[in-house]
PDB file of N, CA and C in Angstrom:
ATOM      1  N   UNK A   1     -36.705 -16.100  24.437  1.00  0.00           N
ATOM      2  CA  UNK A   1     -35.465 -16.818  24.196  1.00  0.00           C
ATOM      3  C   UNK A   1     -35.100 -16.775  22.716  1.00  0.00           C
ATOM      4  N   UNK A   2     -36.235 -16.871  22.073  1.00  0.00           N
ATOM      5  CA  UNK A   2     -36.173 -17.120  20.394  1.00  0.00           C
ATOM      6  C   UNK A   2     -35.476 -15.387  20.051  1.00  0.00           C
ATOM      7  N   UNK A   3     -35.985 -14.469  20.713  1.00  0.00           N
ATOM      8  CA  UNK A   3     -35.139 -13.260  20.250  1.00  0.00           C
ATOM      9  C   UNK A   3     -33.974 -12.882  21.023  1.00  0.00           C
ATOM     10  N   UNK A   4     -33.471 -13.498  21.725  1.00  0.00           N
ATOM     11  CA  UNK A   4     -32.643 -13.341  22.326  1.00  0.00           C
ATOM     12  C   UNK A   4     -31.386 -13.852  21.216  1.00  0.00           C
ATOM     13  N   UNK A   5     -31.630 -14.954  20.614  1.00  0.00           N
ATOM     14  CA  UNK A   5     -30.878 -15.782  20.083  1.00  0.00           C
ATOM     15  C   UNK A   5     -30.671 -15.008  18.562  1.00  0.00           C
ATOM     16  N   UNK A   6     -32.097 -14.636  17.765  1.00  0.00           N
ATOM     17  CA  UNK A   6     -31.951 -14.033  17.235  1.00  0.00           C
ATOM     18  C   UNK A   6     -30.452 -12.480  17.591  1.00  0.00           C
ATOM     19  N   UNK A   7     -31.228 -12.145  17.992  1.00  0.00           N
ATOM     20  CA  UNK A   7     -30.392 -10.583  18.598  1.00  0.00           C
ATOM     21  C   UNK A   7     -28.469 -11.206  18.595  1.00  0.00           C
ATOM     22  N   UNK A   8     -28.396 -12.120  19.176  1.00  0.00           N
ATOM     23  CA  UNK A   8     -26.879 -12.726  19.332  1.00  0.00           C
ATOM     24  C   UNK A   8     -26.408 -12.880  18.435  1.00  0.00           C
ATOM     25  N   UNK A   9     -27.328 -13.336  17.241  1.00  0.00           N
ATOM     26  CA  UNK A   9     -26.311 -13.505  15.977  1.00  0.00           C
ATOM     27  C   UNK A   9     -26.457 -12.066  15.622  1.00  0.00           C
ATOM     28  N   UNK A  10     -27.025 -11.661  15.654  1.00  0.00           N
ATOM     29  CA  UNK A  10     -26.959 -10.189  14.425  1.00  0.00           C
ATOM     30  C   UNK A  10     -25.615  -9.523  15.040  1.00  0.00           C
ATOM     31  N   UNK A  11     -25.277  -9.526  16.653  1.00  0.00           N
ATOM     32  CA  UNK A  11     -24.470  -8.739  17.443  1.00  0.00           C
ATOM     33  C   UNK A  11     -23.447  -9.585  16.565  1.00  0.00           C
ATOM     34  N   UNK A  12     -23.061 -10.562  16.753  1.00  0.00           N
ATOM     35  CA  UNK A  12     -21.824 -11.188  16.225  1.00  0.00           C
ATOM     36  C   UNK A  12     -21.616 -11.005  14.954  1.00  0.00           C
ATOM     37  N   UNK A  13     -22.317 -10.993  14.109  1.00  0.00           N
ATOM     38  CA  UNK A  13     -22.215 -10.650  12.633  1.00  0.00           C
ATOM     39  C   UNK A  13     -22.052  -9.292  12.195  1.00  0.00           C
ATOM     40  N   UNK A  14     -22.774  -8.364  13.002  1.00  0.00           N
ATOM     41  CA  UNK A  14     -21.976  -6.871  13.292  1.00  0.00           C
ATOM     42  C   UNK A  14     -20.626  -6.931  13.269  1.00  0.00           C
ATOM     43  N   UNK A  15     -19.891  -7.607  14.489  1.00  0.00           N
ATOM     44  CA  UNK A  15     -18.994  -7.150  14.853  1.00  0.00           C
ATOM     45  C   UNK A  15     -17.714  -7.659  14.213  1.00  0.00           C
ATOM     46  N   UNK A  16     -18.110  -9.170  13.449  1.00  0.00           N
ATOM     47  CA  UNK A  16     -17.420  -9.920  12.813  1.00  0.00           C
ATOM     48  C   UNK A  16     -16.918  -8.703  11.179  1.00  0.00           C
ATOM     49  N   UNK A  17     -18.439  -7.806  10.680  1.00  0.00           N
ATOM     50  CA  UNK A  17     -18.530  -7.043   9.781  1.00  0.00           C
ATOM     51  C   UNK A  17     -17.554  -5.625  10.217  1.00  0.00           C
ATOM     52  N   UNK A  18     -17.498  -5.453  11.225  1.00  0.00           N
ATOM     53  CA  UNK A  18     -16.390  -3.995  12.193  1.00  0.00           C
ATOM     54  C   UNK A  18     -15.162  -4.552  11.413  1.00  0.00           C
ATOM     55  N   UNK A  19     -14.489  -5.832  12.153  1.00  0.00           N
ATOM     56  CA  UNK A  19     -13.621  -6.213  12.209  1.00  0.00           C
ATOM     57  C   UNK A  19     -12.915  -6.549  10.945  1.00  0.00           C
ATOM     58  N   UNK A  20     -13.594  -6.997  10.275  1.00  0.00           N
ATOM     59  CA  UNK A  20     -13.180  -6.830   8.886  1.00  0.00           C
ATOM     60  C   UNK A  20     -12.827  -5.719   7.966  1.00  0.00           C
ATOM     61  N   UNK A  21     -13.935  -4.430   8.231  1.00  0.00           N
ATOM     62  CA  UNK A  21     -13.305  -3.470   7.931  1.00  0.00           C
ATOM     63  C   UNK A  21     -12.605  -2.463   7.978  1.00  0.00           C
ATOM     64  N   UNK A  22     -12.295  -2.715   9.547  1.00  0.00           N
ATOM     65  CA  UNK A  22     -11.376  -2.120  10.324  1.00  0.00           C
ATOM     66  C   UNK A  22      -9.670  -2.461  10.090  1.00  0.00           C
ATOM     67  N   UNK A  23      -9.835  -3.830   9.503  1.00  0.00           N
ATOM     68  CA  UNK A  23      -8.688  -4.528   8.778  1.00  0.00           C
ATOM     69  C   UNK A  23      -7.987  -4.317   7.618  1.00  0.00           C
ATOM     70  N   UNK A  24      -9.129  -3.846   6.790  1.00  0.00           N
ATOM     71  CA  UNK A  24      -8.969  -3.562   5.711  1.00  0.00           C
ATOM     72  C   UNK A  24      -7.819  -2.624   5.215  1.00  0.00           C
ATOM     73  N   UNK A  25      -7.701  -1.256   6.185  1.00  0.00           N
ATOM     74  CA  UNK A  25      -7.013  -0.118   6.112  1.00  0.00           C
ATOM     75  C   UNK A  25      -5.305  -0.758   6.514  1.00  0.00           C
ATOM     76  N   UNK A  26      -5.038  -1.972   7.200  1.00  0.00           N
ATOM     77  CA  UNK A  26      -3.894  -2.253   7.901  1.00  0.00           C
ATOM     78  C   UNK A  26      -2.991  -3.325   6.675  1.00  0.00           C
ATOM     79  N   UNK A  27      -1.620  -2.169   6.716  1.00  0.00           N
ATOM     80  CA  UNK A  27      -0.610  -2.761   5.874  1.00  0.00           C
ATOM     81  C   UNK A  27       0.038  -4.424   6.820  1.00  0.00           C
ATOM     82  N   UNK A  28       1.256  -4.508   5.877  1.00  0.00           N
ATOM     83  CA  UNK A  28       2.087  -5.124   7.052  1.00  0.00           C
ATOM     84  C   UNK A  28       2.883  -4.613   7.842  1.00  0.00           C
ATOM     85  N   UNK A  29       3.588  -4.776   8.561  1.00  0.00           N
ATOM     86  CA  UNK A  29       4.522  -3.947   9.302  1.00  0.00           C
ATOM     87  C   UNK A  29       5.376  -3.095   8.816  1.00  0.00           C
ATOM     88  N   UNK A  30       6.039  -4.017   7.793  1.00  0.00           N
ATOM     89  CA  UNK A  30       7.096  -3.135   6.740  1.00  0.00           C
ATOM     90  C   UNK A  30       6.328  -2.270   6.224  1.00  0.00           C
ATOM     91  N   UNK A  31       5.195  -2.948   5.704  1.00  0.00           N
ATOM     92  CA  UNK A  31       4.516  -1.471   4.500  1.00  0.00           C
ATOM     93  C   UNK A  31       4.201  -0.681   5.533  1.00  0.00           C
ATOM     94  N   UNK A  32       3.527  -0.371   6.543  1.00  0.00           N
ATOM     95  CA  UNK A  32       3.462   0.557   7.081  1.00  0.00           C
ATOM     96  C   UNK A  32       4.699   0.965   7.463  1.00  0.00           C
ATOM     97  N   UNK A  33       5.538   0.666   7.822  1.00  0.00           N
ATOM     98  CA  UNK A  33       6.805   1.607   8.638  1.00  0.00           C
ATOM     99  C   UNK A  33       7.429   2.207   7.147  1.00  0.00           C
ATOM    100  N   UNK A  34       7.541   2.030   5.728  1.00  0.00           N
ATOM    101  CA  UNK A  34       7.729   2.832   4.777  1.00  0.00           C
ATOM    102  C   UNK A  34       6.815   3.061   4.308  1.00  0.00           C
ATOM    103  N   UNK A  35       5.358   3.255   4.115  1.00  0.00           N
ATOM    104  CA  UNK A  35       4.664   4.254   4.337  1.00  0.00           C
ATOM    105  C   UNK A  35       5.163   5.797   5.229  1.00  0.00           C
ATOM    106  N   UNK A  36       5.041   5.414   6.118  1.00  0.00           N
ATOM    107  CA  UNK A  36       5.784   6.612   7.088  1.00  0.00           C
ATOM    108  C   UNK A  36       6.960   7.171   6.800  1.00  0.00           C
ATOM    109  N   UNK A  37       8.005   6.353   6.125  1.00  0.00           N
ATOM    110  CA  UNK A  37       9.350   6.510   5.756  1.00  0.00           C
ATOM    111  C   UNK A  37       9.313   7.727   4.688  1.00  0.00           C
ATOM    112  N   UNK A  38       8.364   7.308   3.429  1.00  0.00           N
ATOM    113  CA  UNK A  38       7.877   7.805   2.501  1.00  0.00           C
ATOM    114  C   UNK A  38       7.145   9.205   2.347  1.00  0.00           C
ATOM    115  N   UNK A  39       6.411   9.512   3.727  1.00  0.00           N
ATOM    116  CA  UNK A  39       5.178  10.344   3.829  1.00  0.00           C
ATOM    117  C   UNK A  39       4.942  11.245   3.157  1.00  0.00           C
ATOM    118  N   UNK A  40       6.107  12.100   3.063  1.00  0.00           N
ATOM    119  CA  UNK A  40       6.505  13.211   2.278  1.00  0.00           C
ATOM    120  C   UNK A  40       6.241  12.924   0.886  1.00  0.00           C
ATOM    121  N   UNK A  41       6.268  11.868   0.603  1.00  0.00           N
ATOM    122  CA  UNK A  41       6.280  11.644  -1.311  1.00  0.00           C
ATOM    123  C   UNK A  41       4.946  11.588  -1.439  1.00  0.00           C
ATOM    124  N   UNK A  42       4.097  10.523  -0.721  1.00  0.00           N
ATOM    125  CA  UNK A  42       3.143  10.418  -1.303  1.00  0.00           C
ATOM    126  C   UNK A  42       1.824  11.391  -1.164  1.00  0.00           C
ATOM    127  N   UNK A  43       1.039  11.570  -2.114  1.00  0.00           N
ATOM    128  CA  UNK A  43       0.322  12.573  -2.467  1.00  0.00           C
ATOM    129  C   UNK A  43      -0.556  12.126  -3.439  1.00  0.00           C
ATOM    130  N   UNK A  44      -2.147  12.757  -3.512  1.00  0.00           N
ATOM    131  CA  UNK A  44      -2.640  12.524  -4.424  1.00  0.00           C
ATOM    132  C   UNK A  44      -3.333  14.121  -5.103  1.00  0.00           C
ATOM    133  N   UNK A  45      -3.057  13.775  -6.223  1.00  0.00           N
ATOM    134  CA  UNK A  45      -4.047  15.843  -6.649  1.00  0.00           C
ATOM    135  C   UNK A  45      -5.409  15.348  -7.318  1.00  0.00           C
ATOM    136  N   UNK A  46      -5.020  14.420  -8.187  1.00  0.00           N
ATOM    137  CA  UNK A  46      -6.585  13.998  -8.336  1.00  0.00           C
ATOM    138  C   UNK A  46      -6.164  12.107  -8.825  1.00  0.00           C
ATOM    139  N   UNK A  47      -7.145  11.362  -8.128  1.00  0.00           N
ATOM    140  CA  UNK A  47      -7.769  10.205  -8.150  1.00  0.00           C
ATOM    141  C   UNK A  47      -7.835   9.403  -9.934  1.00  0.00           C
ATOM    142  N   UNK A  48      -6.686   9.230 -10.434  1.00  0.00           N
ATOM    143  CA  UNK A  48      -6.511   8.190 -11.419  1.00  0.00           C
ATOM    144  C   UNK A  48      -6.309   8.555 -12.711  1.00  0.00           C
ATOM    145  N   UNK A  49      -5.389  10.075 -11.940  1.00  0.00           N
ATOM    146  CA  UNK A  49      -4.659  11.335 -12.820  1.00  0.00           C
ATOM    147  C   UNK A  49      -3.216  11.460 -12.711  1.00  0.00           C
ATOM    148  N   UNK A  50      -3.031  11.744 -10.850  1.00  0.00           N
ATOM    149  CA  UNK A  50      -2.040  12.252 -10.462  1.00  0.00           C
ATOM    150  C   UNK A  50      -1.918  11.770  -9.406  1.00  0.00           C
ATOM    151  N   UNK A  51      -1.019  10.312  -8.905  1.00  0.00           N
ATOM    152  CA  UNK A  51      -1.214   9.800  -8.214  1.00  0.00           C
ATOM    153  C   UNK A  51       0.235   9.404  -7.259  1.00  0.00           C
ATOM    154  N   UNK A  52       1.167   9.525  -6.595  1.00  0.00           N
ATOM    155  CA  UNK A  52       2.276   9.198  -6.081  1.00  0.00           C
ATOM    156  C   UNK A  52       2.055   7.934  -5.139  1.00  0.00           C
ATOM    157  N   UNK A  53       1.913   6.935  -5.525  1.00  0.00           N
ATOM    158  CA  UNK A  53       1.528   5.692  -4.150  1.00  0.00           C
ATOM    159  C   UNK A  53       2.710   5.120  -4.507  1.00  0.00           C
ATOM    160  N   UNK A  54       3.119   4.171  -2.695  1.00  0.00           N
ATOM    161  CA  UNK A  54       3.660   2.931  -2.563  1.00  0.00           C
ATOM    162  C   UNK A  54       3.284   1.519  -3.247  1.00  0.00           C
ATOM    163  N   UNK A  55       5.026   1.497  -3.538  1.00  0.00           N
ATOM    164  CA  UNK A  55       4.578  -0.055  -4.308  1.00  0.00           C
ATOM    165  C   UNK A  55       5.962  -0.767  -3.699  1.00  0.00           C
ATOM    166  N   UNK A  56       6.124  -2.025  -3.672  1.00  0.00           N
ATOM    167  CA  UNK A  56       7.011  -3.332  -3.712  1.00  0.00           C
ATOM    168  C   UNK A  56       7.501  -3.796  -4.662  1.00  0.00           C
ATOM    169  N   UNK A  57       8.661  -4.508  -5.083  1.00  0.00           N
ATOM    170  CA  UNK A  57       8.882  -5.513  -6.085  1.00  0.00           C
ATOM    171  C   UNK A  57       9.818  -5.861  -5.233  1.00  0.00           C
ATOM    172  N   UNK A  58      10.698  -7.345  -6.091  1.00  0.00           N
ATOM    173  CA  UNK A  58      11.621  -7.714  -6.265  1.00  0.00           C
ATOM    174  C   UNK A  58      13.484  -7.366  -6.871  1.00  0.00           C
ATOM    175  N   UNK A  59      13.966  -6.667  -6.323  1.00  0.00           N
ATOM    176  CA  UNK A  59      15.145  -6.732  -7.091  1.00  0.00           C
ATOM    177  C   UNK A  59      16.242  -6.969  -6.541  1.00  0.00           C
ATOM    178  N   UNK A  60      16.966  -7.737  -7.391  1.00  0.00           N
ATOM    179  CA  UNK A  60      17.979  -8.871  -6.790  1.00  0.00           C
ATOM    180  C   UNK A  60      18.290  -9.255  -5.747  1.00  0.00           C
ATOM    181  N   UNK A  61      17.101  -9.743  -5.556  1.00  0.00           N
ATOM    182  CA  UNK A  61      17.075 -10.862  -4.605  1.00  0.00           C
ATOM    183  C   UNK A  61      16.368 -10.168  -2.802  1.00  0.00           C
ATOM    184  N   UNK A  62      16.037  -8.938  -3.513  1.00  0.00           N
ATOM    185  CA  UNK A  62      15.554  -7.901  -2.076  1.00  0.00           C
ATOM    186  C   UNK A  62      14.074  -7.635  -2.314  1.00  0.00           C
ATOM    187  N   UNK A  63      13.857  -7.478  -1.052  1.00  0.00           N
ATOM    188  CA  UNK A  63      12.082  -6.881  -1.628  1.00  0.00           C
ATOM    189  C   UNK A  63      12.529  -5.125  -1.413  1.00  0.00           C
ATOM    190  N   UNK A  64      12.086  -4.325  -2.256  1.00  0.00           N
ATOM    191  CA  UNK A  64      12.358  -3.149  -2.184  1.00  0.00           C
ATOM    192  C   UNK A  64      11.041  -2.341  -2.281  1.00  0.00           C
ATOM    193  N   UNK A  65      10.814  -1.224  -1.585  1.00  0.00           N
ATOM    194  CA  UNK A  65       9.294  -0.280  -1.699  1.00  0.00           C
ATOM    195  C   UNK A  65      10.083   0.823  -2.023  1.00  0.00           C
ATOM    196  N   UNK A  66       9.088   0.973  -2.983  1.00  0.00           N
ATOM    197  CA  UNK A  66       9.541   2.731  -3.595  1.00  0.00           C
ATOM    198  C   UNK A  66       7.817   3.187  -3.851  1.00  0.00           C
ATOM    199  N   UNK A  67       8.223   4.833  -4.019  1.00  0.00           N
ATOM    200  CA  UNK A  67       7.166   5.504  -4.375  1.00  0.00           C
ATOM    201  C   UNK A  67       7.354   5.382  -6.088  1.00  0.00           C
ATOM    202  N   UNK A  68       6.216   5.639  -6.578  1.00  0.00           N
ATOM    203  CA  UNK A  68       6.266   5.387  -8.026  1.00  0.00           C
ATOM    204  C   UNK A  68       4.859   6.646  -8.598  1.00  0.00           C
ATOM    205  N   UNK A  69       4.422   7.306  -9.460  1.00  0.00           N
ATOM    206  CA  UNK A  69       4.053   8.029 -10.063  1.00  0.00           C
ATOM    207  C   UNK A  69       2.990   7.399 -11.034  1.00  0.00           C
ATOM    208  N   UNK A  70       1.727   7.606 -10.705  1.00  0.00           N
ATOM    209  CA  UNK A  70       0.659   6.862 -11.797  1.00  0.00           C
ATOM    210  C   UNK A  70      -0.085   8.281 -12.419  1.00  0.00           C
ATOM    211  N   UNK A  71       0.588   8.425 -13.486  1.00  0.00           N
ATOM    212  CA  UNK A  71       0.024   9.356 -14.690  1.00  0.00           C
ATOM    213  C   UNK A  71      -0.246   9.158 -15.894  1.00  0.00           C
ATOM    214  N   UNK A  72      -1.292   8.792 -16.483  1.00  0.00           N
ATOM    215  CA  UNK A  72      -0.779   7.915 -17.791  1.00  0.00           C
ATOM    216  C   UNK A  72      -0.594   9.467 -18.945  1.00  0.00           C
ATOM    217  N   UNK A  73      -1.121  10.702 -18.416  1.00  0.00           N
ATOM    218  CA  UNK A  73      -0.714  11.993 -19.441  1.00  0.00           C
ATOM    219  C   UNK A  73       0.675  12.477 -19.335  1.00  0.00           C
ATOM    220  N   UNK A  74       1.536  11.888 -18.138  1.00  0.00           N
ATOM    221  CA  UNK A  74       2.509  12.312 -17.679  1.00  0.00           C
ATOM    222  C   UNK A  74       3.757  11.821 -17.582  1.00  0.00           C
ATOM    223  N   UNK A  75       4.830  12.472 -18.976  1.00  0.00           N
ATOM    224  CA  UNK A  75       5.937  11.584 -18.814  1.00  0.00           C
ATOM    225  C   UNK A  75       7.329  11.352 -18.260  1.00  0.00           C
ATOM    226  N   UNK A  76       6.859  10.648 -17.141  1.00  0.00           N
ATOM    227  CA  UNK A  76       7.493  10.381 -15.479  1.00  0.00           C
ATOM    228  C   UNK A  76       8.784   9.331 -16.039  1.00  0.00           C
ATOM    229  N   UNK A  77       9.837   9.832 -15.363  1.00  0.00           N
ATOM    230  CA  UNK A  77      10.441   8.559 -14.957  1.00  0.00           C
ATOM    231  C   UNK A  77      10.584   7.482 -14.180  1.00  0.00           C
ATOM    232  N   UNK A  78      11.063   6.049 -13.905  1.00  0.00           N
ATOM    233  CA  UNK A  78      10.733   5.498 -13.140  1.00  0.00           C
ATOM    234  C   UNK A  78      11.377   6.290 -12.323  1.00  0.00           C
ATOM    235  N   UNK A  79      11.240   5.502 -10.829  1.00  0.00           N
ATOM    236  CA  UNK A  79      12.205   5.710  -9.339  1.00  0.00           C
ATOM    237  C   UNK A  79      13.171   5.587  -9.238  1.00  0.00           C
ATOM    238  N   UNK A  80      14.404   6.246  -8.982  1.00  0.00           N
ATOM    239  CA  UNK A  80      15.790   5.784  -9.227  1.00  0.00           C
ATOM    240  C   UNK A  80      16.376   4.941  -8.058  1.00  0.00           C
ATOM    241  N   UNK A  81      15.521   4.582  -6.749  1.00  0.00           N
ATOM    242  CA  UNK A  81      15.645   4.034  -5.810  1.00  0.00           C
ATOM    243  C   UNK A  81      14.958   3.874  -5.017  1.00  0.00           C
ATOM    244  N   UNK A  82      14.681   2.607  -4.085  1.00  0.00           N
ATOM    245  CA  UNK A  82      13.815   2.623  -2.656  1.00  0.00           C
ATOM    246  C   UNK A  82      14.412   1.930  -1.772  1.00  0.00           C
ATOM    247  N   UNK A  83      13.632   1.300  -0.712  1.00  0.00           N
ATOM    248  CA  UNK A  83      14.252   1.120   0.124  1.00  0.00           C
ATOM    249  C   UNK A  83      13.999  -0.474   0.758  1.00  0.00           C
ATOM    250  N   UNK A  84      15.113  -1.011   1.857  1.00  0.00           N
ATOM    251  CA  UNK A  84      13.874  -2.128   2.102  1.00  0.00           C
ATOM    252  C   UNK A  84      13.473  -2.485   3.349  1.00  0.00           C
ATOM    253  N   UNK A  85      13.019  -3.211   4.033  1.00  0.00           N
ATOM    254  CA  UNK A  85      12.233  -2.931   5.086  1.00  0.00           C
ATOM    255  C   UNK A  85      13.355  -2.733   6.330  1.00  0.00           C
ATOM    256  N   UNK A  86      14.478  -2.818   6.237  1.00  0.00           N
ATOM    257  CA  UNK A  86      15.492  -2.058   7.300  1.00  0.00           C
ATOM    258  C   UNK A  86      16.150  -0.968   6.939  1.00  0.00           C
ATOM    259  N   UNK A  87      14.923  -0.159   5.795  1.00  0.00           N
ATOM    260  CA  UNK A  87      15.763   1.346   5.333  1.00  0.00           C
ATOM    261  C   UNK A  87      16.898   0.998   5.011  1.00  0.00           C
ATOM    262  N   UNK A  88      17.233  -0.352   4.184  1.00  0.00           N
ATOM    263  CA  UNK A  88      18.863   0.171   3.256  1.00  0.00           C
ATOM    264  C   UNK A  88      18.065   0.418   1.690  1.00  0.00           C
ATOM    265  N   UNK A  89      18.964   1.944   1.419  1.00  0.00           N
ATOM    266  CA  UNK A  89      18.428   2.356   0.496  1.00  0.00           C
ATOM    267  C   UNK A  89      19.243   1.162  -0.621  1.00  0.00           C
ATOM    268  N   UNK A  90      18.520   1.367  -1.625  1.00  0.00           N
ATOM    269  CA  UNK A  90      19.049   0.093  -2.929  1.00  0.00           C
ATOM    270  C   UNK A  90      18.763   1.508  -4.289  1.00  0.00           C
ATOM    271  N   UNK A  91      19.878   1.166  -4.935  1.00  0.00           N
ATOM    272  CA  UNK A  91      19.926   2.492  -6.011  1.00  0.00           C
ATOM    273  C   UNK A  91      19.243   1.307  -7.282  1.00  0.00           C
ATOM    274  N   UNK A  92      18.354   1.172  -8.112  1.00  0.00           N
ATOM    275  CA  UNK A  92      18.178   0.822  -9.272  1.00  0.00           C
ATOM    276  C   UNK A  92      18.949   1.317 -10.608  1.00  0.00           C
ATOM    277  N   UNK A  93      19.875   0.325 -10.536  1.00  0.00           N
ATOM    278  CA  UNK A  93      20.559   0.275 -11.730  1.00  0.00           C
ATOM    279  C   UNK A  93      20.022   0.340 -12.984  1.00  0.00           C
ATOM    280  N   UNK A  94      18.767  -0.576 -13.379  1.00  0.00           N
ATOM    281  CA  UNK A  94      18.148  -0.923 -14.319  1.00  0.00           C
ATOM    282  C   UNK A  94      16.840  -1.363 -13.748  1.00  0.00           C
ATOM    283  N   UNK A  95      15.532  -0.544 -13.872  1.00  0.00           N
ATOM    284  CA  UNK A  95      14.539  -0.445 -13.335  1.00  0.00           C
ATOM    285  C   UNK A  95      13.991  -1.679 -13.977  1.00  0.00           C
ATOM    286  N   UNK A  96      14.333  -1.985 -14.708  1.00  0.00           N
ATOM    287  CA  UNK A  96      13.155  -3.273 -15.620  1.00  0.00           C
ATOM    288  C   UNK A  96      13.827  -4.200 -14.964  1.00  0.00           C
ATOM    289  N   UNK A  97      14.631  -4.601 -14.277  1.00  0.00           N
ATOM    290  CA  UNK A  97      14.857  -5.402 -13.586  1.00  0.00           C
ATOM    291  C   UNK A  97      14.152  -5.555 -12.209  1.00  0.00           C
ATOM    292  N   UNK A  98      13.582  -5.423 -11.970  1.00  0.00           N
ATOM    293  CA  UNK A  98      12.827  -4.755 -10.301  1.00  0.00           C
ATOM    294  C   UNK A  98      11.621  -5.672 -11.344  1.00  0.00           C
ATOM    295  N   UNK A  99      11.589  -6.652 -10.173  1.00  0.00           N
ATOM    296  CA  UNK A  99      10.255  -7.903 -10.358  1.00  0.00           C
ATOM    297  C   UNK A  99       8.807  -7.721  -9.528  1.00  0.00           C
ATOM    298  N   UNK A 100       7.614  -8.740  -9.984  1.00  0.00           N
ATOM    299  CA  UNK A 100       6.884  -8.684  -9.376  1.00  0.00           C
ATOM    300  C   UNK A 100       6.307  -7.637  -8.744  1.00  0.00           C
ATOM    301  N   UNK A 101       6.188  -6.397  -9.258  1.00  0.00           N
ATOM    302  CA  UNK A 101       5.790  -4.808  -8.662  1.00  0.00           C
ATOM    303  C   UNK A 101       4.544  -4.964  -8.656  1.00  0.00           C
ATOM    304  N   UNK A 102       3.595  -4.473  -7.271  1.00  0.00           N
ATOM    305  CA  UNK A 102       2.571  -4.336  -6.941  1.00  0.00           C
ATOM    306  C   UNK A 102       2.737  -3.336  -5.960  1.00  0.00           C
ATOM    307  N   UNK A 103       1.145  -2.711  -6.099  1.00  0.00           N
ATOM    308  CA  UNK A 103       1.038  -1.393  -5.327  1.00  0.00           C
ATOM    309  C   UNK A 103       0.657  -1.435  -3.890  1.00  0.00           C
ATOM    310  N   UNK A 104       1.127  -0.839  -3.195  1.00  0.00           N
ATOM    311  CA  UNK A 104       1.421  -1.586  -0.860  1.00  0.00           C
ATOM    312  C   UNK A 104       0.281  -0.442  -0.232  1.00  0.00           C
ATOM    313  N   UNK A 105       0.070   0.969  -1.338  1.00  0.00           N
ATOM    314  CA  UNK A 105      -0.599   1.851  -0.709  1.00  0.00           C
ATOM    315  C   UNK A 105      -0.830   2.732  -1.269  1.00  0.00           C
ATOM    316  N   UNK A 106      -2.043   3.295  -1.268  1.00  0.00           N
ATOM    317  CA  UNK A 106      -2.639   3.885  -2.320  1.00  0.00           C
ATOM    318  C   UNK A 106      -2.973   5.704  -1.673  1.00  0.00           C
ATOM    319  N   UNK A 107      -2.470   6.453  -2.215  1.00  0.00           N
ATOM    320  CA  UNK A 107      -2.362   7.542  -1.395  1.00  0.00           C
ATOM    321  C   UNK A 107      -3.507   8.578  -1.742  1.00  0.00           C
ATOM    322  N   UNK A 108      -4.736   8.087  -2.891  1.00  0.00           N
ATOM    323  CA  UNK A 108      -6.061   8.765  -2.744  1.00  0.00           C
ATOM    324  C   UNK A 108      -7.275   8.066  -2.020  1.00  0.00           C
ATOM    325  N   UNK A 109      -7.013   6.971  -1.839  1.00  0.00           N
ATOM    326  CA  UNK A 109      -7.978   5.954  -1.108  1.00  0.00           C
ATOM    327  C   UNK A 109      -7.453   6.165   0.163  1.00  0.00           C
ATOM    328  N   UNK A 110      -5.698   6.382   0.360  1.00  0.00           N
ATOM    329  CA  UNK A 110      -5.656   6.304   1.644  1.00  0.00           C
ATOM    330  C   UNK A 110      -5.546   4.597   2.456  1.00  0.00           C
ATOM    331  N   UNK A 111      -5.781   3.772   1.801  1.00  0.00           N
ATOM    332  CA  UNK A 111      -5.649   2.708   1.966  1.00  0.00           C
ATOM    333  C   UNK A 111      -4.358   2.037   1.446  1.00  0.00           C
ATOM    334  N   UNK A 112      -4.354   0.682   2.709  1.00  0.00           N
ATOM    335  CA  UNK A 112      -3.339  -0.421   1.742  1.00  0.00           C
ATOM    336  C   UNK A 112      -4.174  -1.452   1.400  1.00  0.00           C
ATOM    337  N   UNK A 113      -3.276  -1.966   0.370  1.00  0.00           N
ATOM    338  CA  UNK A 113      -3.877  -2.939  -0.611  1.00  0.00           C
ATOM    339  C   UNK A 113      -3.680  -4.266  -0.496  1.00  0.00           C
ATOM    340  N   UNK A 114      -4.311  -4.845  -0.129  1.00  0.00           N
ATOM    341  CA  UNK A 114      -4.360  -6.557   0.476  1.00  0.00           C
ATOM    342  C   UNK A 114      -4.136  -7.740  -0.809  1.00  0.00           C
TER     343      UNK A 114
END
């Protein structure tokens, strides 16, 4: 009985450990459906060189995802537009205006970012 009980937790703590990292990889709805929107852009050639991932911000008053360019040898312009989670494209007038930017998906990890 004593290993039985044993054995039950380890199964549950396995699976509790699956489940978590099975989670890990899952955007939100929006980020995933522009992820997909995106597919074509994003790309990686090398890992914290040349990097094209999804990101989010704020601008006026919209949440907008664009692809964005992480090169620090490479001099990129910002995005001249993205989109928002019902694909209306939004043109950035003035990129420094676009708030709160964080990255939704990372296209050498392959992961989204929680």
């Amino acid at each position: 009985m004593k290993h039985l009980l044993i054995f039950s937790f380890g199964l549950l703590f396995t699976l509790i450990s699956c489940k978590k990292d099975a989670d890990a990889n899952v955007g939100s709805e929006c980020a995933m459906k522009l992820k997909s929107h995106f597919k074509d852009e994003l790309r990686c050639s090398k890992k914290g060189e040349m990097e094209n991932n999804l990101y989010a911000g704020d601008y006026k008053g919209k949440t907008v995802y664009f692809v964005d360019t992480m090169c620090p040898l490479c001099n990129t312009v910002p995005p001249a537009f993205g989109f928002t989670c019902n694909l209306e494209k939004i043109i950035f007038e003035d990129f420094a205006e676009l708030k709160n930017r964080e990255q939704v998906y990372n296209s050498c990890t392959k992961k989204f970012i929680n």
